[in-house]
Protein backbone atom coordinates (compact mmCIF):
# COMPACT_ATOMS: atom_id res chain seq x y z
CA UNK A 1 -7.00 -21.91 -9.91
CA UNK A 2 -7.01 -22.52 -14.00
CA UNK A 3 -4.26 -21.68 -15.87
CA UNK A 4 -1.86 -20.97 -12.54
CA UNK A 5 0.26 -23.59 -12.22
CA UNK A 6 2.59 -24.71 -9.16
CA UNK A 7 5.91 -23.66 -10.93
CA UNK A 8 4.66 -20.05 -11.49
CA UNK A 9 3.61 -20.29 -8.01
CA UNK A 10 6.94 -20.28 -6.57
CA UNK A 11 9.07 -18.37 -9.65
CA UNK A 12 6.87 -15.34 -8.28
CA UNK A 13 7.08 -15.77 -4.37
CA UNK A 14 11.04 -16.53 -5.06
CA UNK A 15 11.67 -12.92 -7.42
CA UNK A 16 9.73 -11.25 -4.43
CA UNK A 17 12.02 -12.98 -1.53
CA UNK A 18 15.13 -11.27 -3.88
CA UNK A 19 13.41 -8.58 -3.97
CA UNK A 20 13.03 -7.77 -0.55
CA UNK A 21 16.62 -9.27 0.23
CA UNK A 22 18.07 -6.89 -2.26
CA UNK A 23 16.14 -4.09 -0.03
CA UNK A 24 17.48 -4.42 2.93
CA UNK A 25 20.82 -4.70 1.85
CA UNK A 26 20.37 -1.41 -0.09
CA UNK A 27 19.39 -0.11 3.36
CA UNK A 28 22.09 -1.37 5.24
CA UNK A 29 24.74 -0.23 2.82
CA UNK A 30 23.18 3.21 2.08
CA UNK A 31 26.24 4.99 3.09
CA UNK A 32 28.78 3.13 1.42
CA UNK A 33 27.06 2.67 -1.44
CA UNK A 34 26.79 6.87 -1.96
CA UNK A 35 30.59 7.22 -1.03
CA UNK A 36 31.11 4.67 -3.70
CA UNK A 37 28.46 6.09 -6.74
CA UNK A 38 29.87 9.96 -5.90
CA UNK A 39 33.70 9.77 -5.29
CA UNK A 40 35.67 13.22 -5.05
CA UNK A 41 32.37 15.06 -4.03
CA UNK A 42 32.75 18.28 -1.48
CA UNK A 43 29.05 18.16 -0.31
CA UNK A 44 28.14 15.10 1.99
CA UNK A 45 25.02 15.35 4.41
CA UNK A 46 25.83 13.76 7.47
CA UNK A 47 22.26 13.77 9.05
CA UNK A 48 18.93 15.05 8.73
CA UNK A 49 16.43 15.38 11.72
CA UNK A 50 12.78 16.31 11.86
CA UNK A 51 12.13 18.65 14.36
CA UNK A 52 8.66 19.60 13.62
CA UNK A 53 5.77 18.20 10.78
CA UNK A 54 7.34 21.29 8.59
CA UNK A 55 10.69 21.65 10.09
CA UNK A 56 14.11 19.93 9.23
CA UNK A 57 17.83 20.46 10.61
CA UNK A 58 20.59 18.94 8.37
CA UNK A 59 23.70 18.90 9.56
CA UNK A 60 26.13 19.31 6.19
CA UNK A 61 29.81 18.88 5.31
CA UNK A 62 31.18 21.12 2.80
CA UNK A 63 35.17 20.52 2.17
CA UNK A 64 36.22 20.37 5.86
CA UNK A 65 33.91 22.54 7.37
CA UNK A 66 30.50 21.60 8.95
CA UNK A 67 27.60 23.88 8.36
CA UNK A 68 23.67 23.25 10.08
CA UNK A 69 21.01 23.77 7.74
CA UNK A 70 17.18 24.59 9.03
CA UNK A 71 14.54 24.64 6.81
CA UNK A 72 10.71 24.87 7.11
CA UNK A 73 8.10 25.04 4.31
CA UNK A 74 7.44 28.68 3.34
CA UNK A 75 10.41 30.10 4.91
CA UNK A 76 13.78 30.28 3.53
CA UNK A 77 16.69 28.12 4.83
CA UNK A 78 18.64 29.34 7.86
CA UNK A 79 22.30 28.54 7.97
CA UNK A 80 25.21 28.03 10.76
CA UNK A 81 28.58 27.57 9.92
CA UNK A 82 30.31 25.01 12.56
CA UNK A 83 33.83 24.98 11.91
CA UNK A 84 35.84 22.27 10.76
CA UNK A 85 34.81 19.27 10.90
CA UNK A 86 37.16 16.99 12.92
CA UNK A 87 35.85 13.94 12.06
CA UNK A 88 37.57 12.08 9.14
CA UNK A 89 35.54 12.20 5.75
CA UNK A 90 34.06 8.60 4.71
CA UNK A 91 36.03 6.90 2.83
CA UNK A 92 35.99 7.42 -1.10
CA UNK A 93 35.02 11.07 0.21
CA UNK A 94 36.64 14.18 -0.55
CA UNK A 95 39.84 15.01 1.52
């Protein structure tokens, strides 16, 4: 190996260990972090599921009220109001 020496070696394997450190605690702290970069915010998706290849239901918190989304490719989205939500908002949320 000419011209690679030990040193560079192990600068590179130890920026890719932060790397992938710094990764899963992004993961981990997904929520939190979005409650903390978007304070005061009314819209806040709770959780998305795939229930086909094409298919997605969101369920969606606007204000206090909960509202399920479905959407497919090529169709337009199909909406359900809930009610309110009785679940506290995150914290940093809106109210």
């Amino acid at each position: 190996m000419a011209g690679v020496e030990a040193s560079q070696i192990v600068i590179v394997v130890a920026f890719l260990a932060l790397l992938v450190v710094l990764q899963v605690w992004v993961r981990r702290n997904r929520e939190g972090l979005g409650a903390r970069l978007r304070p005061g915010r009314e819209v806040d998706i709770i959780e998305t599921v795939a229930i086909a290849p094409q298919e997605r239901l969101t369920l969606v918190r606007i204000g206090t009220q909960r509202v399920l989304v479905l959407s497919a490719r090529g169709a337009g989205a199909q909406m359900l109001a809930l009610g309110p939500d009785i679940a506290p908002p995150p914290e940093g949320g809106a109210p």
